[in-house]
N, C-alpha and C. Protein backbone atom coordinates (compact mmCIF):
# COMPACT_ATOMS: atom_id res chain seq x y z
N UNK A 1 95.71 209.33 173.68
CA UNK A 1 96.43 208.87 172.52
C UNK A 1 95.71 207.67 171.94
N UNK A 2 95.87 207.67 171.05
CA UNK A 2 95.29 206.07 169.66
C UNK A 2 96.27 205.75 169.06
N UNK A 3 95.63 204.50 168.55
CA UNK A 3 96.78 204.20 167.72
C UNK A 3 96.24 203.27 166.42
N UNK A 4 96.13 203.28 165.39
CA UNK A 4 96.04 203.18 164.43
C UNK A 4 97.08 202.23 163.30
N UNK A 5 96.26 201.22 163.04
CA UNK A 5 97.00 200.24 162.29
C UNK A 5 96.45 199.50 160.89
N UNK A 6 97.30 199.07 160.04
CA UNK A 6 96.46 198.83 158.87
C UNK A 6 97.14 196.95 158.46
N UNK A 7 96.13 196.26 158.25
CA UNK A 7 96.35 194.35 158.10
C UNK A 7 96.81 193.88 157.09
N UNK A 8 97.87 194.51 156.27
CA UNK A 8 98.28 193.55 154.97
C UNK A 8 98.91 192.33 154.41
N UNK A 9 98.16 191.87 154.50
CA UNK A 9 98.87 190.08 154.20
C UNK A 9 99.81 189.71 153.12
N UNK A 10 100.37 189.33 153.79
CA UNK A 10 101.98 189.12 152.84
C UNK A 10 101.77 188.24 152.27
N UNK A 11 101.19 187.31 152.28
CA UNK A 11 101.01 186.14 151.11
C UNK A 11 99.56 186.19 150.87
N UNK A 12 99.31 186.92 149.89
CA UNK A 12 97.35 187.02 149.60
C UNK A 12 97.38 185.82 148.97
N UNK A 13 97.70 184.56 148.43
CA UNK A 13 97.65 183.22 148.43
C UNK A 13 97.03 182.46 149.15
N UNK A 14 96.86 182.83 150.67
CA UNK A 14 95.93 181.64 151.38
C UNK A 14 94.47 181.88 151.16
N UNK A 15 94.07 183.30 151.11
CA UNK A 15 92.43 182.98 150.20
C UNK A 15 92.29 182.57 149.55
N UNK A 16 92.99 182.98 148.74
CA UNK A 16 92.90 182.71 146.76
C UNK A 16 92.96 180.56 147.02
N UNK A 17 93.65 180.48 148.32
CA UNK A 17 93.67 178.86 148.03
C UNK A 17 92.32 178.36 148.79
N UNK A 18 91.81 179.52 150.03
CA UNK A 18 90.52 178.88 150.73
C UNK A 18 89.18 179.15 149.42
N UNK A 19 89.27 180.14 148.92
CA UNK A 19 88.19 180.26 147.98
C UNK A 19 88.04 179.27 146.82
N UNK A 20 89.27 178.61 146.35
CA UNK A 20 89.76 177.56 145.26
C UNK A 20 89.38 176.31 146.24
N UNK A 21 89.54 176.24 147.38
CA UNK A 21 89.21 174.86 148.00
C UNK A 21 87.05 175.17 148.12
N UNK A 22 86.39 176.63 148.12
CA UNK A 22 85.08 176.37 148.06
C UNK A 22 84.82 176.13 147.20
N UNK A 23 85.30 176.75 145.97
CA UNK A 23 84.71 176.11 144.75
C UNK A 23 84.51 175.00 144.30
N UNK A 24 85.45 174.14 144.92
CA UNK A 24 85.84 172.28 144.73
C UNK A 24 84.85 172.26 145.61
N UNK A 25 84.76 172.41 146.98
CA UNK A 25 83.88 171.79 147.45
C UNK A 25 82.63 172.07 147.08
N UNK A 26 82.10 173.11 146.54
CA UNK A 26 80.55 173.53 146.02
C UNK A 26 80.45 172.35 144.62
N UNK A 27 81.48 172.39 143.93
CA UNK A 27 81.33 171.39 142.80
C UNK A 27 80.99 170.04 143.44
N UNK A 28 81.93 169.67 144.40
CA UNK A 28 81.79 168.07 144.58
C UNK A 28 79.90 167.89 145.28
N UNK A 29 79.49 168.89 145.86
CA UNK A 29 78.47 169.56 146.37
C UNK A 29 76.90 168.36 144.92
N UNK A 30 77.31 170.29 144.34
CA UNK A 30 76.50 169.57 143.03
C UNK A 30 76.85 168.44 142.29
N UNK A 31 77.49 167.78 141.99
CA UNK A 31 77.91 166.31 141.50
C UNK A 31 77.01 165.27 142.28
N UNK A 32 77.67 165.26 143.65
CA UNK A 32 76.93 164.36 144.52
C UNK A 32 75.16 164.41 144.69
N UNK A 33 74.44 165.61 144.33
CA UNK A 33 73.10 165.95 144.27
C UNK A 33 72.64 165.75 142.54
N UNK A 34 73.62 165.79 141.94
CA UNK A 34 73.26 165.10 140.74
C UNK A 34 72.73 163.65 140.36
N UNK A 35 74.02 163.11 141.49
CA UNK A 35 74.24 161.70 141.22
C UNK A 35 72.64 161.10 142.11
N UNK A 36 72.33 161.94 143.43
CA UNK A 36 71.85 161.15 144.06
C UNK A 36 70.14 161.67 143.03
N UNK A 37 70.56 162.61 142.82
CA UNK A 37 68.79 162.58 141.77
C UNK A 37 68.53 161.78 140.49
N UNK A 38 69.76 161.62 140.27
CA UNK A 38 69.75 160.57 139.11
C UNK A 38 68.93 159.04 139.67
N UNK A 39 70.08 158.61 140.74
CA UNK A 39 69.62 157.74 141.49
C UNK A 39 68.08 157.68 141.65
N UNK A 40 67.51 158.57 142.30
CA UNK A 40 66.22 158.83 142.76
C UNK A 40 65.23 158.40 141.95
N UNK A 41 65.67 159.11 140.22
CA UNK A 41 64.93 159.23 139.58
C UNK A 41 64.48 157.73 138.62
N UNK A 42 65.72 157.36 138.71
CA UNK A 42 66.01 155.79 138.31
C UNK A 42 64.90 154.69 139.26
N UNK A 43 65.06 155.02 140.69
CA UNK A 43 63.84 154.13 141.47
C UNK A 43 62.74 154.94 141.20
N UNK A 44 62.37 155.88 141.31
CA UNK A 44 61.14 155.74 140.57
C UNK A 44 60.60 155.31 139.90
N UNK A 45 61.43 155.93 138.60
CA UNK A 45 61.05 154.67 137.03
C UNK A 45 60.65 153.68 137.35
N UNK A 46 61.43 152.76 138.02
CA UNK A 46 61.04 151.23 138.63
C UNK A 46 59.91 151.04 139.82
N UNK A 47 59.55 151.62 140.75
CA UNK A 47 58.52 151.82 141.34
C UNK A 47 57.62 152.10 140.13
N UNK A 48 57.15 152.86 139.47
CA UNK A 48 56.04 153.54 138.98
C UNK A 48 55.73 152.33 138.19
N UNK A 49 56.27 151.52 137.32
CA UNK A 49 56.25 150.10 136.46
C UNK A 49 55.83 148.73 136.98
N UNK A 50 56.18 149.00 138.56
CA UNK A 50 55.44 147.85 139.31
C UNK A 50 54.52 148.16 139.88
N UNK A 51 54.29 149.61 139.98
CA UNK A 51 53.02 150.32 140.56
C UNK A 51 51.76 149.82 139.37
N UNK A 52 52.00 149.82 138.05
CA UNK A 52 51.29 149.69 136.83
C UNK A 52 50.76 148.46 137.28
N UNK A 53 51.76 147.38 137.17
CA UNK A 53 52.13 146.28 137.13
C UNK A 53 50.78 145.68 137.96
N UNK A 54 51.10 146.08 139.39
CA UNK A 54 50.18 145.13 140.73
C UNK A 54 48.59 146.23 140.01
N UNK A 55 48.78 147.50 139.86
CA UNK A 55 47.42 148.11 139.59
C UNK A 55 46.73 147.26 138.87
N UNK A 56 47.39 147.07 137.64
CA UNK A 56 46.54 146.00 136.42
C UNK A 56 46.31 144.64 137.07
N UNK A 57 46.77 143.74 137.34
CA UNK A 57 46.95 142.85 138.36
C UNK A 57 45.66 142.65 139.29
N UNK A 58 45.29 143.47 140.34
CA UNK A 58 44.42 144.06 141.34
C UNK A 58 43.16 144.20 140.43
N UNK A 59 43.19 145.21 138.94
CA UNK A 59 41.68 145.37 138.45
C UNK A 59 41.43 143.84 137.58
N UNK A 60 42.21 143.36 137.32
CA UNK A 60 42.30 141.80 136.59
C UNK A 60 41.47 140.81 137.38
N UNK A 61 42.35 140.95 139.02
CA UNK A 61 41.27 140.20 140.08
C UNK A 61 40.14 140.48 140.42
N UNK A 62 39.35 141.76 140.30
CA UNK A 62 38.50 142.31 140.95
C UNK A 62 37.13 142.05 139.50
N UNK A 63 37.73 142.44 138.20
CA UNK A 63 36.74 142.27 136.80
C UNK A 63 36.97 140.90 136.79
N UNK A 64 37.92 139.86 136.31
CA UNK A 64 37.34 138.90 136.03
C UNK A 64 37.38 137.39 137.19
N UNK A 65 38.91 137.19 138.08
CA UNK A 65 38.95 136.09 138.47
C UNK A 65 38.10 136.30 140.08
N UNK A 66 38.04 137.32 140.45
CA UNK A 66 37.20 137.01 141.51
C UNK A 66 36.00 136.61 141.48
N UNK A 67 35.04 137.19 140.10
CA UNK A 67 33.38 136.72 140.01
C UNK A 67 33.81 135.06 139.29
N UNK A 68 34.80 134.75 138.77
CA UNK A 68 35.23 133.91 138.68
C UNK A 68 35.51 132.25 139.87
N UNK A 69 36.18 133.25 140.89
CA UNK A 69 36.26 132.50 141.99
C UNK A 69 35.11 132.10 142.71
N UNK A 70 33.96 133.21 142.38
CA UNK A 70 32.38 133.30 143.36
C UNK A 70 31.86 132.12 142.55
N UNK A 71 31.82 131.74 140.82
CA UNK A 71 30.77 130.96 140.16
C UNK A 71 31.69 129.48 140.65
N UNK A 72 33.14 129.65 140.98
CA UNK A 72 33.70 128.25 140.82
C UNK A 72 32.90 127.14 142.41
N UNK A 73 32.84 128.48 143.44
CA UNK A 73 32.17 127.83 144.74
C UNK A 73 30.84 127.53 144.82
N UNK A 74 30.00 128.45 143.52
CA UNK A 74 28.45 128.28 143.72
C UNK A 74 28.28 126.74 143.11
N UNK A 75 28.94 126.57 141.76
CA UNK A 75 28.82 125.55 141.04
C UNK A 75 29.33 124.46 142.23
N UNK A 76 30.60 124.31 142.31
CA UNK A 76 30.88 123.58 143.05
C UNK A 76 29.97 122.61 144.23
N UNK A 77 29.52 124.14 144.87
CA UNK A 77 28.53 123.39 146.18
C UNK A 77 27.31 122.59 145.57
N UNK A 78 26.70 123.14 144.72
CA UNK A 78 25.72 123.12 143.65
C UNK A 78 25.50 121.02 143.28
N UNK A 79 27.09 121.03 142.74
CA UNK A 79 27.65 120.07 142.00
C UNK A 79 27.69 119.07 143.49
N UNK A 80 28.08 119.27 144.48
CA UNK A 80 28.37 118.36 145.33
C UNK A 80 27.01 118.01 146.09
N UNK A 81 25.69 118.66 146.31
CA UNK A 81 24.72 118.62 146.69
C UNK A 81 23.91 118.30 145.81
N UNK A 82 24.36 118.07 145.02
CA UNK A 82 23.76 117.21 143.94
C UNK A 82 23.89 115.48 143.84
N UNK A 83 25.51 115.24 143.83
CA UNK A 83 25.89 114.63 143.93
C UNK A 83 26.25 113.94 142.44
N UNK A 84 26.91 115.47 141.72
CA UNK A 84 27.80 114.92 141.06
C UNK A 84 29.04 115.37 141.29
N UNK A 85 29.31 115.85 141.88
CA UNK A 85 30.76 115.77 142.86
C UNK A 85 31.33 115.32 143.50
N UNK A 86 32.40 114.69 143.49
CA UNK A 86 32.66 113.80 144.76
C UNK A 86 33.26 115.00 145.97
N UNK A 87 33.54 114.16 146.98
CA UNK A 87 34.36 115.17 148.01
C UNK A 87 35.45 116.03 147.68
N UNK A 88 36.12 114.91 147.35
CA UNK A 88 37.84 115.41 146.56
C UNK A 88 37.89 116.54 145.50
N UNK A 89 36.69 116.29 144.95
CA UNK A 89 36.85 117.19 143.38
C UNK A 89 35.96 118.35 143.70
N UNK A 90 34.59 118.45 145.11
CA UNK A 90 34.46 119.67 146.01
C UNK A 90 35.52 120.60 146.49
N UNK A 91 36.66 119.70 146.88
CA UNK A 91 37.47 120.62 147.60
C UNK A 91 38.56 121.04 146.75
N UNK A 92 38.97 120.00 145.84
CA UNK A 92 39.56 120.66 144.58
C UNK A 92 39.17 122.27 144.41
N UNK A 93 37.29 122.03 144.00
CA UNK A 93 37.22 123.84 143.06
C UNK A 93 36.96 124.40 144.81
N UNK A 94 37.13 124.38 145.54
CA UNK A 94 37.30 125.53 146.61
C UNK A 94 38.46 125.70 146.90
N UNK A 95 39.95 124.71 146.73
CA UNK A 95 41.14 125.10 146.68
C UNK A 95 41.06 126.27 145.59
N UNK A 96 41.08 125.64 144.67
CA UNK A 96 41.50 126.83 143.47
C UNK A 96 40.74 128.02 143.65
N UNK A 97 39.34 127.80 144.55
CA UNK A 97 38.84 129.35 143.99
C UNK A 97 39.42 130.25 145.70
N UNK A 98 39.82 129.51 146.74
CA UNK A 98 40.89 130.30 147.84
C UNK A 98 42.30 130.71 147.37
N UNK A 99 42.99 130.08 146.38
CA UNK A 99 43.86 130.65 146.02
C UNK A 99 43.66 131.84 145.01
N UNK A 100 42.43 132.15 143.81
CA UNK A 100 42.35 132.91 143.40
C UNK A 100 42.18 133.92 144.42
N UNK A 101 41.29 134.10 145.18
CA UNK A 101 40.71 135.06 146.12
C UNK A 101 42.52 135.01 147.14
N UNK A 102 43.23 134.32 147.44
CA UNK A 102 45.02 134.39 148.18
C UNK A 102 45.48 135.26 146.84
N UNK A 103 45.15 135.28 145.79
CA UNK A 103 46.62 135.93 144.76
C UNK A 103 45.91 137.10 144.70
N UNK A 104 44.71 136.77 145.01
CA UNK A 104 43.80 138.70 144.62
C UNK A 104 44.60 139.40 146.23
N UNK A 105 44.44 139.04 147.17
CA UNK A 105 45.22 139.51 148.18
C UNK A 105 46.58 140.11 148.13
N UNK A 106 47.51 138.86 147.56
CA UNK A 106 48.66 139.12 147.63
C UNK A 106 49.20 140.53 146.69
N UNK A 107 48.28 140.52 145.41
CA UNK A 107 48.06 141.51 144.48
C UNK A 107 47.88 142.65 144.94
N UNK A 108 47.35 143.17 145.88
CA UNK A 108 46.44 143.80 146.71
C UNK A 108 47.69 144.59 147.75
N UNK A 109 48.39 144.03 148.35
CA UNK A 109 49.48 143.91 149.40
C UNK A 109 50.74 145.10 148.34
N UNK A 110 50.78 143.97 147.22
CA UNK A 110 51.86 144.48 146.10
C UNK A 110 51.71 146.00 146.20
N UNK A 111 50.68 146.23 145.50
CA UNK A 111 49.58 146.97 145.05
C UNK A 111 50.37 148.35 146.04
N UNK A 112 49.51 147.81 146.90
CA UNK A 112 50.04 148.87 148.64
C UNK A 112 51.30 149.56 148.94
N UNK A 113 52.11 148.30 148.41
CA UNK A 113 53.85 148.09 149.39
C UNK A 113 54.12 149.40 148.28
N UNK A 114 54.23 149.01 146.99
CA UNK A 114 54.51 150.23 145.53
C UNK A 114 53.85 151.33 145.76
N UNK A 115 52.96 151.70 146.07
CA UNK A 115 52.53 152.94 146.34
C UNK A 115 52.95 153.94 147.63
N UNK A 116 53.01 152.71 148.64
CA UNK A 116 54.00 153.47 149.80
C UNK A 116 55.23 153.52 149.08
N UNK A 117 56.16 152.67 148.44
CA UNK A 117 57.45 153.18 148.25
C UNK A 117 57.72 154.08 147.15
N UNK A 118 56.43 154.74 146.62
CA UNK A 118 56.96 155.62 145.44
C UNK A 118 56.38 157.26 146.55
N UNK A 119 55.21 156.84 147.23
CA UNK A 119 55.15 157.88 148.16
C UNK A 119 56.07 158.56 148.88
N UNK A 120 57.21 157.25 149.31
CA UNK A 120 58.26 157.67 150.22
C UNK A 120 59.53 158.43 149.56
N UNK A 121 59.71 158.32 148.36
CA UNK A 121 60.35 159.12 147.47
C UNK A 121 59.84 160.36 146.41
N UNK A 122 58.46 160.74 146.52
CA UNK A 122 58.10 161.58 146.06
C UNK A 122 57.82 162.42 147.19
N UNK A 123 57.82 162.13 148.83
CA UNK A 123 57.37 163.25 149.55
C UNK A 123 55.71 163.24 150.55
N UNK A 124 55.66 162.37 149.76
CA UNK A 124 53.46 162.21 150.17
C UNK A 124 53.96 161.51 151.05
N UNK A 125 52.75 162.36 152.42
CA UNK A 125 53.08 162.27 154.01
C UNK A 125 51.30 161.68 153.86
């Protein structure tokens, strides 16, 4: 013997409410992947502008203030072995031309940090 039976749900309402609760949740789904690409896309913008930023910066130090920084030490030594320099005003143009050659660095660093953090949001491993 068998026996044979058939499943009809007396309140077809609780799908109709689980399928109405996926749809909300698939919406809140895409909203939240909206929001967060918006987001995303917003730091980029701002990465890519300071990426410009330290780039120009970096070729600024490298074309003019670094051969800049090289003539301020030649003269300098030049000037003090001569002896129209005094000590003070020797170490004066080698301050200034270590800090040019410190901001070409720090430029440099910038430079770096922006390119890793636009890497880290575009994916580049």
């Amino acid at each position: 013997s068998f026996q044979l039976g058939v499943a009809i749900p007396l309140l077809p309402g609780g799908y109709k409410a689980k399928i109405n609760a996926a749809k909300i949740n698939e919406q809140i789904a895409k909203t939240k992947l909206e929001y967060e690409q918006t987001v995303l896309t917003g730091q980029l913008n701002i990465l890519l502008q300071q990426y410009y930023k330290h780039k120009s910066a970096v070729s600024y130090y490298e074309i003019t203030a670094l051969p800049q920084a090289s003539l301020i030490i030649k003269n300098a030594e030049k000037g003090f072995r001569a002896g129209e320099l005094t000590y003070v005003q020797y170490q004066q143009s080698l301050a200034t031309a270590l800090k040019i050659r410190t901001d070409y660095i720090e430029s440099v660093y910038q430079y770096n940090q922006s390119t890793l953090a636009i890497e880290s949001i575009v994916g580049i491993k």
